[in-house]
C-alpha atoms as a PDB file:
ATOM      1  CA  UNK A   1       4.889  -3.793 -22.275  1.00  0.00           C
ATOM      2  CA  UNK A   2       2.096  -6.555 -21.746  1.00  0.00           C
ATOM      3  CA  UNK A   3      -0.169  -6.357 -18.721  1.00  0.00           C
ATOM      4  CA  UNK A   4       0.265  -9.928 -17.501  1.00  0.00           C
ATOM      5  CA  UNK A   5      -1.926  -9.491 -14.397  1.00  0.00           C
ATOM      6  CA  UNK A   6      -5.737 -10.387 -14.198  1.00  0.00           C
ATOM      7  CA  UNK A   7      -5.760  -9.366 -10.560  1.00  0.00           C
ATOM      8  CA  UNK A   8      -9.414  -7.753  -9.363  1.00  0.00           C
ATOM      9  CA  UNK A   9     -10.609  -6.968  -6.164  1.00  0.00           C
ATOM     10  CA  UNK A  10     -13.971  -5.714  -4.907  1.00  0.00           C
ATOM     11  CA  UNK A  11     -13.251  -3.798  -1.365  1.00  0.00           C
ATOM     12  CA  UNK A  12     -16.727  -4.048   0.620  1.00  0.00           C
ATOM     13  CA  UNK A  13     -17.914  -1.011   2.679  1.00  0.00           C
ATOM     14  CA  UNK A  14     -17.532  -1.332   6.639  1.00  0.00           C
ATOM     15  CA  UNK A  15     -18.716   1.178   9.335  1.00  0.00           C
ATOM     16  CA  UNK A  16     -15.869   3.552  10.965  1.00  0.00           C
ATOM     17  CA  UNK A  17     -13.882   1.457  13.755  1.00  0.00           C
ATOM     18  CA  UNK A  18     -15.257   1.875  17.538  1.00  0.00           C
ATOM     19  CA  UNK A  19     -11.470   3.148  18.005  1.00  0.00           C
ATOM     20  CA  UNK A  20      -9.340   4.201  16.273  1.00  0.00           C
ATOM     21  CA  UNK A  21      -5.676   2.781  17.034  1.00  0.00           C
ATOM     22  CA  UNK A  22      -4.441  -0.913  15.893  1.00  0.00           C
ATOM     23  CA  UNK A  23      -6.772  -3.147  17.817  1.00  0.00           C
ATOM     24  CA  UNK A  24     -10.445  -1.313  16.912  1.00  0.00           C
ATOM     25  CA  UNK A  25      -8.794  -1.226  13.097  1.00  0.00           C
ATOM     26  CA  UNK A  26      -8.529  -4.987  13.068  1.00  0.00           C
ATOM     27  CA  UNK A  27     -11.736  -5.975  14.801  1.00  0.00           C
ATOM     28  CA  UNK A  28     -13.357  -4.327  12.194  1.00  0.00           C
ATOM     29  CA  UNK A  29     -11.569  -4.490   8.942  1.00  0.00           C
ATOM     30  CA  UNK A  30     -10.887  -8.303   9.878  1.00  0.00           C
ATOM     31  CA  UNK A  31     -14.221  -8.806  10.206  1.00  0.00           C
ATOM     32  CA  UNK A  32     -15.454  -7.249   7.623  1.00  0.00           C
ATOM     33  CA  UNK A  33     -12.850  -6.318   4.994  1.00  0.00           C
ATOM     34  CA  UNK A  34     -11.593  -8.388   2.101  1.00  0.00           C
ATOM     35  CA  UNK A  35      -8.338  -9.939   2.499  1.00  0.00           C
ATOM     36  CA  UNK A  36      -5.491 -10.405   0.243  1.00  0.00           C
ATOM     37  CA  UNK A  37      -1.909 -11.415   0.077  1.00  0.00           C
ATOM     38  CA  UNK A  38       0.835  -9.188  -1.085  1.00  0.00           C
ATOM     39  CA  UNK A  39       3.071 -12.362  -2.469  1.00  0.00           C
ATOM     40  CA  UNK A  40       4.215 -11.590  -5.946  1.00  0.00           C
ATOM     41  CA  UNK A  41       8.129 -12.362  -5.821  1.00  0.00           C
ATOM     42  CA  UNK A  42       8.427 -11.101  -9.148  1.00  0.00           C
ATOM     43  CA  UNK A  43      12.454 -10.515  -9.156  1.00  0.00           C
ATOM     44  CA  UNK A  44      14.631 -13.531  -9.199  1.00  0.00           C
ATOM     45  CA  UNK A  45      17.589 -11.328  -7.228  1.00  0.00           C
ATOM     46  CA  UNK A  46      15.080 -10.986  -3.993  1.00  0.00           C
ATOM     47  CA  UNK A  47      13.829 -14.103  -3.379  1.00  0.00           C
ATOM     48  CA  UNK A  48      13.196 -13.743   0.076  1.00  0.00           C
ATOM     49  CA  UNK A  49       9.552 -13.421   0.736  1.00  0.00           C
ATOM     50  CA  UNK A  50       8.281 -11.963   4.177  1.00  0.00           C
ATOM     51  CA  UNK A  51       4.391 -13.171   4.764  1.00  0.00           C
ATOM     52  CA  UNK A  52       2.108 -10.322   3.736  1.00  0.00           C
ATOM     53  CA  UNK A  53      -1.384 -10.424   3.908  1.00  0.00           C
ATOM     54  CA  UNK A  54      -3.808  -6.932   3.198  1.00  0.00           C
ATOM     55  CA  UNK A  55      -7.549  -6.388   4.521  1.00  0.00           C
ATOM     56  CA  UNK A  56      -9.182  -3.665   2.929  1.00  0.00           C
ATOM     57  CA  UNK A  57     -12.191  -2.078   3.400  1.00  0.00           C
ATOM     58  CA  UNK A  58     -13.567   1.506   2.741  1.00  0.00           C
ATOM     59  CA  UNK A  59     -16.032   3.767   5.067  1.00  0.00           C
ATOM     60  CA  UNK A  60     -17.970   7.069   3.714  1.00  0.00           C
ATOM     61  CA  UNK A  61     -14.867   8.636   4.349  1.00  0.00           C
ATOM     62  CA  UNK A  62     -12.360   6.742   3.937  1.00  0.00           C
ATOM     63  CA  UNK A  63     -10.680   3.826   2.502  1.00  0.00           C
ATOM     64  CA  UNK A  64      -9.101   1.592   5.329  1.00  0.00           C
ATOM     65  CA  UNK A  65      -5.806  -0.354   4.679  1.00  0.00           C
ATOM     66  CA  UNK A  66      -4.468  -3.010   7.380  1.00  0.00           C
ATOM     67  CA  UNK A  67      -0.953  -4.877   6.236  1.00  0.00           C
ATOM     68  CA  UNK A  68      -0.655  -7.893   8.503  1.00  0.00           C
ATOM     69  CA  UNK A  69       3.435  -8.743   8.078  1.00  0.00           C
ATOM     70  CA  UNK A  70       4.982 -11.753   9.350  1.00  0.00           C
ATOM     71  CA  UNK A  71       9.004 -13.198   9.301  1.00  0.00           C
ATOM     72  CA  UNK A  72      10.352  -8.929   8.350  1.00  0.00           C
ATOM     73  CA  UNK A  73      13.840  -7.418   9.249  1.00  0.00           C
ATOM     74  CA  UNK A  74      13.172  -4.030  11.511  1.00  0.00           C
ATOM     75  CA  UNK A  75      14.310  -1.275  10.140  1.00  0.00           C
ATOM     76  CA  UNK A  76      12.534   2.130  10.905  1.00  0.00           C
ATOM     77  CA  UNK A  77      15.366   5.251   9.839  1.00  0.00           C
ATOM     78  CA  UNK A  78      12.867   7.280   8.193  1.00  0.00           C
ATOM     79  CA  UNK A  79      10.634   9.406  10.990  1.00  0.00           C
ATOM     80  CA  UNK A  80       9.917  12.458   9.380  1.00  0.00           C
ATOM     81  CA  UNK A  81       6.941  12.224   6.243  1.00  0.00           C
ATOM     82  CA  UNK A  82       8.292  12.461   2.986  1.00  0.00           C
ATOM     83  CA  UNK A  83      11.467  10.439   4.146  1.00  0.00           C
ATOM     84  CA  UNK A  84      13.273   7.338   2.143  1.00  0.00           C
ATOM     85  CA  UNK A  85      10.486   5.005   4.353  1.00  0.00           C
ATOM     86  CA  UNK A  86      10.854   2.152   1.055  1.00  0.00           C
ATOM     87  CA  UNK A  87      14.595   1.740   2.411  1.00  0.00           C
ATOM     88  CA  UNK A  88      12.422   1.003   5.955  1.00  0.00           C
ATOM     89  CA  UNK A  89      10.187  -2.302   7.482  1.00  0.00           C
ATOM     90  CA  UNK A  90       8.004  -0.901   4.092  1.00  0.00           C
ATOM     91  CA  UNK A  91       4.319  -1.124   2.967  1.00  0.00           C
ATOM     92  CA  UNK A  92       2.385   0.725  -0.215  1.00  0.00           C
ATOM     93  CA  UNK A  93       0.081   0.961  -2.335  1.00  0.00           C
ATOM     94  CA  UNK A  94      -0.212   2.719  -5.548  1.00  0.00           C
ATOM     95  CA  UNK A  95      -3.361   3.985  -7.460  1.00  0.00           C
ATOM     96  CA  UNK A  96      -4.938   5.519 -10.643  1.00  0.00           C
ATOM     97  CA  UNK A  97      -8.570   6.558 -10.569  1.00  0.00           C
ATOM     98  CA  UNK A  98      -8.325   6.268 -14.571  1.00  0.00           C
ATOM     99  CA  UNK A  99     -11.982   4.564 -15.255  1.00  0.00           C
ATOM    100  CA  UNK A 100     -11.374   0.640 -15.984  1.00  0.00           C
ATOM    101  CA  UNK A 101     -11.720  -0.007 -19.319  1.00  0.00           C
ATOM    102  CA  UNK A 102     -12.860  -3.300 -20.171  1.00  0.00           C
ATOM    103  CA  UNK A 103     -12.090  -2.943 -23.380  1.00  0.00           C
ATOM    104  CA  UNK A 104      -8.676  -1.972 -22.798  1.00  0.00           C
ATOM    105  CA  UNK A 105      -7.455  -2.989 -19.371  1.00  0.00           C
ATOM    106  CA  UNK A 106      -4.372  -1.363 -19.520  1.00  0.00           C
ATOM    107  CA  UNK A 107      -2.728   1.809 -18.088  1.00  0.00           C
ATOM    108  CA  UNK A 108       0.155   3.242 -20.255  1.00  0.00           C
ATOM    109  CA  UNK A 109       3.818   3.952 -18.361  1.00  0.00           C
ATOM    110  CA  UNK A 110       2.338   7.910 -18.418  1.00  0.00           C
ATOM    111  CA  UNK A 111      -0.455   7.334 -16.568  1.00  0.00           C
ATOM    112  CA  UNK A 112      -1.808   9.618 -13.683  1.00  0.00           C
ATOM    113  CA  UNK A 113      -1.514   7.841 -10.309  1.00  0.00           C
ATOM    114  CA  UNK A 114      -0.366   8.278  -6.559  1.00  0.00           C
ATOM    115  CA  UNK A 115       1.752   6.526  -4.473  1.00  0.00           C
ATOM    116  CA  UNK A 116       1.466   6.130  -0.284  1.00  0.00           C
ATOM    117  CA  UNK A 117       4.222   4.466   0.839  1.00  0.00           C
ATOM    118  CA  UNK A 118       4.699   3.602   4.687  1.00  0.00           C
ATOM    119  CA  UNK A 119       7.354   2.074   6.865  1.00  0.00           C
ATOM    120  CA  UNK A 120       6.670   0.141  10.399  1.00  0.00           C
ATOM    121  CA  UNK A 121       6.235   3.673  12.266  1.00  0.00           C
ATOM    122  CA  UNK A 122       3.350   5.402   9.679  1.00  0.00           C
ATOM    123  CA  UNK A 123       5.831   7.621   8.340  1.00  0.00           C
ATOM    124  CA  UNK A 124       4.067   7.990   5.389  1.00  0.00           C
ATOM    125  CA  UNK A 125       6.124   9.348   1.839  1.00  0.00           C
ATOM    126  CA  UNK A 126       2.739  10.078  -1.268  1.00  0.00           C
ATOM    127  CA  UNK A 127       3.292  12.157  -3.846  1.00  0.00           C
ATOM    128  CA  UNK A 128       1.175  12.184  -7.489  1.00  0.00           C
ATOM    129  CA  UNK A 129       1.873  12.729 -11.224  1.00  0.00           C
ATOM    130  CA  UNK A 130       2.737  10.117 -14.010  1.00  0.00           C
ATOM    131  CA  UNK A 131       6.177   7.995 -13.705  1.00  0.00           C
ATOM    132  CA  UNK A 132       8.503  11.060 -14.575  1.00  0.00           C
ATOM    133  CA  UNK A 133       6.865  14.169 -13.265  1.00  0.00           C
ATOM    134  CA  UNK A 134       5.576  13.787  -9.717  1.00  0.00           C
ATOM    135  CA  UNK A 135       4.663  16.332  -6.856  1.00  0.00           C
ATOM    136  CA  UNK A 136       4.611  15.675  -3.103  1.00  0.00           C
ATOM    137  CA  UNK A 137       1.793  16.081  -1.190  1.00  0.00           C
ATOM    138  CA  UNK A 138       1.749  18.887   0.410  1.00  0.00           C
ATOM    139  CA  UNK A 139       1.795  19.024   4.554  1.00  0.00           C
ATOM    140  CA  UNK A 140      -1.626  19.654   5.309  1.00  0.00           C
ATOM    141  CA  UNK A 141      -2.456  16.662   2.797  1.00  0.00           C
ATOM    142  CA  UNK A 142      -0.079  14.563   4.653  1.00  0.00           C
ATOM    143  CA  UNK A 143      -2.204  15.441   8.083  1.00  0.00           C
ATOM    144  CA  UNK A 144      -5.358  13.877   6.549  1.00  0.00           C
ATOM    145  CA  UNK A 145      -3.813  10.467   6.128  1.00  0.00           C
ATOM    146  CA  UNK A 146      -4.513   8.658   9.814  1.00  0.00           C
ATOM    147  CA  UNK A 147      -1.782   5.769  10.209  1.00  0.00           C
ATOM    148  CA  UNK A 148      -2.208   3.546  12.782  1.00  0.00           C
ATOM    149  CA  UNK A 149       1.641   1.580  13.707  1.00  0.00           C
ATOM    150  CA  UNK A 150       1.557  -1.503  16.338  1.00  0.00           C
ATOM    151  CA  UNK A 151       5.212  -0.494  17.170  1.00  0.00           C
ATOM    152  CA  UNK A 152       5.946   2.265  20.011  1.00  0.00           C
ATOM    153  CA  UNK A 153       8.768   4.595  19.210  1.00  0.00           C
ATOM    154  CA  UNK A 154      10.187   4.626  22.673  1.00  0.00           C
ATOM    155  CA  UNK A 155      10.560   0.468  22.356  1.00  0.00           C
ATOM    156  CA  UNK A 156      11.543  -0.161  18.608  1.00  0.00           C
ATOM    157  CA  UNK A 157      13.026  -3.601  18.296  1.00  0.00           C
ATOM    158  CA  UNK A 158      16.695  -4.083  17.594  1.00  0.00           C
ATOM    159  CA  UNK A 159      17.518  -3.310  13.410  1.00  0.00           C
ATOM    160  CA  UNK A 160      17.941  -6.355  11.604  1.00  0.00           C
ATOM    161  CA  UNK A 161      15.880  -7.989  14.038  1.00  0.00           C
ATOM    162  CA  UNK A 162      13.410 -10.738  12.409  1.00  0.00           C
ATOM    163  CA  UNK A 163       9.716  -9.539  13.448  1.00  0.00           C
ATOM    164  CA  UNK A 164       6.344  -9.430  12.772  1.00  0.00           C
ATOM    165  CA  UNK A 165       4.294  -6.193  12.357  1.00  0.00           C
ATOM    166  CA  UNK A 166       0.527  -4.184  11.884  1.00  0.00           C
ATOM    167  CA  UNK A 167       0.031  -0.549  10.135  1.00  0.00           C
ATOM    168  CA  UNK A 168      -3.601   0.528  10.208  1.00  0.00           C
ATOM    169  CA  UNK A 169      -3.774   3.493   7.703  1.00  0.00           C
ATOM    170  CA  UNK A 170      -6.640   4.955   7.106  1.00  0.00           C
ATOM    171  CA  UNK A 171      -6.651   7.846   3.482  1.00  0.00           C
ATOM    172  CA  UNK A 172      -9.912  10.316   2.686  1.00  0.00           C
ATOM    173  CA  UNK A 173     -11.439   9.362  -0.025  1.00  0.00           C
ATOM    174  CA  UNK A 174     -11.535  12.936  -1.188  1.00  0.00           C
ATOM    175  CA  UNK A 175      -7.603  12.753  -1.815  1.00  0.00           C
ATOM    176  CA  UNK A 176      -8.191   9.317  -3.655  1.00  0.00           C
ATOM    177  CA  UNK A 177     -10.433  10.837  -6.033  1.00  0.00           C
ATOM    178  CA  UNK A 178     -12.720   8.356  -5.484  1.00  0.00           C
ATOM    179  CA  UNK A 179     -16.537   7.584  -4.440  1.00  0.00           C
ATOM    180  CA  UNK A 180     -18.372   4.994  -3.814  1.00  0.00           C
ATOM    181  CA  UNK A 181     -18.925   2.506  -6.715  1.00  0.00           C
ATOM    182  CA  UNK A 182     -15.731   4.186  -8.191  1.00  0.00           C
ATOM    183  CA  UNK A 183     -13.768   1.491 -10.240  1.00  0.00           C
ATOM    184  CA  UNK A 184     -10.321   2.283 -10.761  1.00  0.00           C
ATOM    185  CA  UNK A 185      -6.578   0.975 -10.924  1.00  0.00           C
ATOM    186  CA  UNK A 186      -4.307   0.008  -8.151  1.00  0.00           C
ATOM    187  CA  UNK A 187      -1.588  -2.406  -6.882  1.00  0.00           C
ATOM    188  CA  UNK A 188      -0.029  -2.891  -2.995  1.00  0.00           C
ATOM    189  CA  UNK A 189       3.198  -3.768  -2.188  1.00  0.00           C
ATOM    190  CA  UNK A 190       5.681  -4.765   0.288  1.00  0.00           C
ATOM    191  CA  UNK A 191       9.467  -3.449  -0.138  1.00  0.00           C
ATOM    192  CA  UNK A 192      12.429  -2.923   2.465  1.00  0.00           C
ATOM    193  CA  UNK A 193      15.346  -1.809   0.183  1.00  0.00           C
ATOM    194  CA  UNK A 194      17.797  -1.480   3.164  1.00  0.00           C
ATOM    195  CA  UNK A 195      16.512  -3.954   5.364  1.00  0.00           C
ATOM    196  CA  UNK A 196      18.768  -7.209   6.299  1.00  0.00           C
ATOM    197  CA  UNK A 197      17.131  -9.286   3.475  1.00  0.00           C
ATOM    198  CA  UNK A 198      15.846  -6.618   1.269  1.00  0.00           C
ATOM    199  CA  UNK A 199      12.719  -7.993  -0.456  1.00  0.00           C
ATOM    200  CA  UNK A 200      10.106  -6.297  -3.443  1.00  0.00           C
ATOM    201  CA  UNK A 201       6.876  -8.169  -3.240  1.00  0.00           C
ATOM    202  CA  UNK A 202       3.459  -6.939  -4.974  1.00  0.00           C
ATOM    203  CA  UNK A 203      -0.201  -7.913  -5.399  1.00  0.00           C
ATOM    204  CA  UNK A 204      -0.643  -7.578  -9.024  1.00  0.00           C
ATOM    205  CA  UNK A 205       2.641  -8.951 -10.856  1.00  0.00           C
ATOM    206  CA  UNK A 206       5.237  -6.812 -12.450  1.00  0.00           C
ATOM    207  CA  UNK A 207       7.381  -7.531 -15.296  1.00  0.00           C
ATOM    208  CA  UNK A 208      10.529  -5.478 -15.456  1.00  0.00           C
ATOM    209  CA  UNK A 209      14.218  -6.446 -15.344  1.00  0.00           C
ATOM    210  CA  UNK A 210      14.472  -4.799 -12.396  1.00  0.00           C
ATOM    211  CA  UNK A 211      12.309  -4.156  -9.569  1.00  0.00           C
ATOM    212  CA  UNK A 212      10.076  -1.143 -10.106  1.00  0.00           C
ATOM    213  CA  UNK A 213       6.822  -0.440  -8.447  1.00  0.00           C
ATOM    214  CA  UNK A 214       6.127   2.736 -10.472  1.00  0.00           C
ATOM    215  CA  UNK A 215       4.734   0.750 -13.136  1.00  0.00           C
ATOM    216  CA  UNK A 216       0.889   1.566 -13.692  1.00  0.00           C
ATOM    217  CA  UNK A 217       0.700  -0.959 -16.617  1.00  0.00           C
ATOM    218  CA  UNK A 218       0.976  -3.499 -14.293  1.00  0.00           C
ATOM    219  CA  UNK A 219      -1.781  -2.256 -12.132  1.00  0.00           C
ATOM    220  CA  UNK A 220      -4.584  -4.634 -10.800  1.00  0.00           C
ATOM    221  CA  UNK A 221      -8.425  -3.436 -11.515  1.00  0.00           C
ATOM    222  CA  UNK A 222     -10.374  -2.570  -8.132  1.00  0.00           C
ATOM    223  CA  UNK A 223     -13.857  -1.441  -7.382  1.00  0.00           C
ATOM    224  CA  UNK A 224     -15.450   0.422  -3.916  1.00  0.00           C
ATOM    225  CA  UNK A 225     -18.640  -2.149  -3.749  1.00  0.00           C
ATOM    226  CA  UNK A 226     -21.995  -0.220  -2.557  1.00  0.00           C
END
C-alpha cells in the first residue's frame, strides 16, 4: 500500500466563539480558520460529489471543526450517539497523533487512530484502536464533544430531499491527545451510505477497491500552528 497523498495542513489558533451555536461558530472560524475542501471522489461507483468545504481552527481547548455542505440528500435516522450516523447526511474526520515522520510519512494499516463521525443532527459515533480492534468512547467522553447542527429536530426537511447544511463541532483537545504545536496524522471526510445518491468523498485521497475510510496509510499530515 503506497501513500499517494501529499496533503498538509497547518490549522491556525482562534479565540473561543462569542457564542456558541452555528452562527458565533462561523463568524469566527470563517474568519479566522483555514479552509479546505473535502472533494476527493476517489471511487469510480460514487461519482456523485456533494460540495464540501471544512474550516478548521483550534482554541486552548479545543479543536473547532465547521463542514459547510452544499447540493446533499437529507437523511438523519441515527439520533442516539454511537448510532449508524455514516448511513446519515454524514461528516468525519479521522486522526492519529503518531508524530509525523518526515522520514517516513506513512502510517501502517495497524496504526492507532480515532474516528468522529457525525450526521446533519450532531449525533456523533467515535470510537479508537487500530483498523481491527476498536473501543467506543465511552458516555461521559461522548458529553465532552460540543456539536453544533444548523437543522432543528422538530423541522427536519423531507428524506431524500436535496439540501444544503452546517455542523459546528467543537472536540477537547485532551481526548485528541494533542497540544499545541502537536503535528500529527489525519484525514476528513464526507459519506452518506444510505442517502438518495450515496457518495464517499475525502480530503487526503484513498486508494482501495472499495471505499474505506479506515485507512490511516492514506492519512494527510497536519500541525496545531502556535
Amino acid at each position: 500500500m503506497t501513500n499517494i497523498s501529499a496533503q498538509k495542513l497547518q490549522i491556525p489558533l482562534i479565540a473561543e466563539p462569542l457564542s456558541f451555536d452555528i452562527q458565533g461558530i462561523r463568524s469566527e472560524i470563517e474568519l479566522r480558520g483555514v479552509k479546505v475542501s473535502i472533494n476527493k471522489v476517489n471511487w469510480s461507483a460514487y461519482p456523485y460529489q456533494p460540495l464540501v468545504d471544512l474550516y478548521a481552527g483550534y482554541s486552548k481547548s479545543h479543536l473547532w471543526l465547521l463542514y459547510e455542505v452544499k447540493r446533499d440528500f437529507f437523511r438523519a435516522k441515527a439520533m442516539i450517539d454511537q448510532g449508524t450516523v455514516w448511513e446519515d447526511s454524514c461528516v468525519e474526520f479521522f486522526i492519529s497523533t503518531a508524530v509525523v515522520n518526515e522520514s517516513s510519512p506513512m502510517l501502517s494499516t495497524n496504526s492507532f487512530y480515532r474516528n468522529f463521525e457525525f450526521n446533519v443532527l450532531g449525533t456523533c459515533l467515535s470510537a479508537y484502536g487500530n483498523k481491527f480492534d476498536r473501543q467506543r468512547l465511552s458516555a461521559d467522553e461522548m458529553k465532552q464533544i460540543l456539536r453544533f447542527p444548523c437543522i432543528n429536530k422538530l423541522n427536519l426537511p423531507v428524506e431524500g430531499a436535496e439540501f444544503d447544511w452546517q455542523l459546528g463541532v467543537a472536540i477537547p483537545l485532551t481526548v485528541l491527545g494533542l497540544r499545541p504545536g502537536n503535528s500529527f496524522y489525519g484525514n476528513f471526510y464526507k459519506c452518506g451510505n444510505l442517502t438518495l445518491k450515496p457518495h464517499f468523498l475525502s480530503w487526503s485521497e484513498i486508494e482501495s477497491e472499495a471505499p474505506d475510510f479506515h485507512l490511516p496509510p492514506y492519512f494527510g499530515e497536519l500541525e496545531l500552528v502556535i
